[in-house]
Protein backbone atom coordinates (compact mmCIF):
# COMPACT_ATOMS: atom_id res chain seq x y z
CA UNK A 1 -15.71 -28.29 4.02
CA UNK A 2 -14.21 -26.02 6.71
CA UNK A 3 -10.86 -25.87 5.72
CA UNK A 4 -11.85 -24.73 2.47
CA UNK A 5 -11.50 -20.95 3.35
CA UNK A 6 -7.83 -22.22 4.70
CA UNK A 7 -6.73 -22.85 1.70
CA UNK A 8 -7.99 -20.29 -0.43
CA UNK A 9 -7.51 -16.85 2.04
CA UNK A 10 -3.41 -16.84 2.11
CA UNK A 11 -3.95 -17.08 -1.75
CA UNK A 12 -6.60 -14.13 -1.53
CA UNK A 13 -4.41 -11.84 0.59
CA UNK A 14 -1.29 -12.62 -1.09
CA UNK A 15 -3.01 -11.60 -4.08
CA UNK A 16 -4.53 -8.42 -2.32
CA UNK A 17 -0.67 -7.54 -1.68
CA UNK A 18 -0.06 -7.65 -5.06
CA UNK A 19 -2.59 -6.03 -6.21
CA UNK A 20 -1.97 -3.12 -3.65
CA UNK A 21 2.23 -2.97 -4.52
CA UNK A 22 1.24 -2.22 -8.29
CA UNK A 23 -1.54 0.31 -7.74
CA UNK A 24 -0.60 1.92 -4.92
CA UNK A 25 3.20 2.09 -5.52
CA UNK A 26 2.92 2.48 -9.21
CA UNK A 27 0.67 5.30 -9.32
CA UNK A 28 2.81 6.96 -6.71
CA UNK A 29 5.51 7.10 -8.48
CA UNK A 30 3.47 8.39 -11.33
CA UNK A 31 2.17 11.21 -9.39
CA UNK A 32 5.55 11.70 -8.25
CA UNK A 33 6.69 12.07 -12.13
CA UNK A 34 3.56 14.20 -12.75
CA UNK A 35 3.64 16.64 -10.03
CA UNK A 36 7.31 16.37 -9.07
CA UNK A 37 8.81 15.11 -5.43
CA UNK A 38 8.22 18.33 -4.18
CA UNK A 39 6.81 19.31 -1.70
CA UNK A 40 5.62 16.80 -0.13
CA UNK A 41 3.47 14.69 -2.33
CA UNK A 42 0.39 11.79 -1.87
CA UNK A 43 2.73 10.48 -4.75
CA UNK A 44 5.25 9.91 -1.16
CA UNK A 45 2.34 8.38 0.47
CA UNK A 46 1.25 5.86 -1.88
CA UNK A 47 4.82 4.72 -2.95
CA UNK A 48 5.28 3.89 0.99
CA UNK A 49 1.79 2.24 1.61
CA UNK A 50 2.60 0.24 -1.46
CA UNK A 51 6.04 -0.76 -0.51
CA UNK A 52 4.82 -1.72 3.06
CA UNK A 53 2.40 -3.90 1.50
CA UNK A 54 4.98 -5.81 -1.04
CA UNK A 55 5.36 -9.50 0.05
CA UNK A 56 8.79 -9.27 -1.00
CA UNK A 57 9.51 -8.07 2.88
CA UNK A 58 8.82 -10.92 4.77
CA UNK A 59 6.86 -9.66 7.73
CA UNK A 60 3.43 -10.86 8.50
CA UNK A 61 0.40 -10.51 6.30
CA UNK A 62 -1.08 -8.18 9.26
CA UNK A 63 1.90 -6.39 9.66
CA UNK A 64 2.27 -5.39 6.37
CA UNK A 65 -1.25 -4.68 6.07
CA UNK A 66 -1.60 -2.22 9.59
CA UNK A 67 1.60 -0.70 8.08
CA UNK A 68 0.17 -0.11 4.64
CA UNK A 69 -3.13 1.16 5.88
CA UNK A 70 -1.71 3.64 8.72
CA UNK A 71 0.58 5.21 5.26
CA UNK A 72 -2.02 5.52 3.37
CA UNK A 73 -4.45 7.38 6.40
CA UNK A 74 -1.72 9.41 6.89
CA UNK A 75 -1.20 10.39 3.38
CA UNK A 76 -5.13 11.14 3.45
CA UNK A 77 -4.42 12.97 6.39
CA UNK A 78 -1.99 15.16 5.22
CA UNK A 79 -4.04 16.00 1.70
CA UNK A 80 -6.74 17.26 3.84
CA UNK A 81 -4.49 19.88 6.09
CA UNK A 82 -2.21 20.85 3.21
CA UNK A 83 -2.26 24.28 1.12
């Protein structure tokens, strides 16, 4: 019974990744449509926290998930101190 969450949790984050490369990259790029690519966008943001996050790049589930994560606080980052 132990082994259960073994089997299931590479399933569950691969499907997290997913999820995240859609939303996250998708919408970018339709806020970068929307609003234009400049200046400097969240549309920029999201596109790269999505991208990082794409199993399609074959590094480590953590990896891509401390890489997607420090994008998007960044991104938050920089929609707080903008004009």
């Amino acid at each position: 019974m132990s082994d259960t969450p073994r089997r299931w949790l590479p399933i569950a984050g691969e499907a997290a990744a997913w999820l995240w490369t859609l939303l996250a990259a998708g919408g970018g790029t339709l806020l970068l449509i929307e609003r234009g690519p400049w200046p400097l966008t969240n549309g920029w943001f999201a596109v790269a926290s999505g991208l990082a996050a794409c199993p399609l790049n074959r590094l480590s589930g953590r990896t891509r998930f401390a890489a997607a994560f420090l994008i998007w606080l960044a991104g938050q980052i920089a929609r707080r101190v903008s004009f």
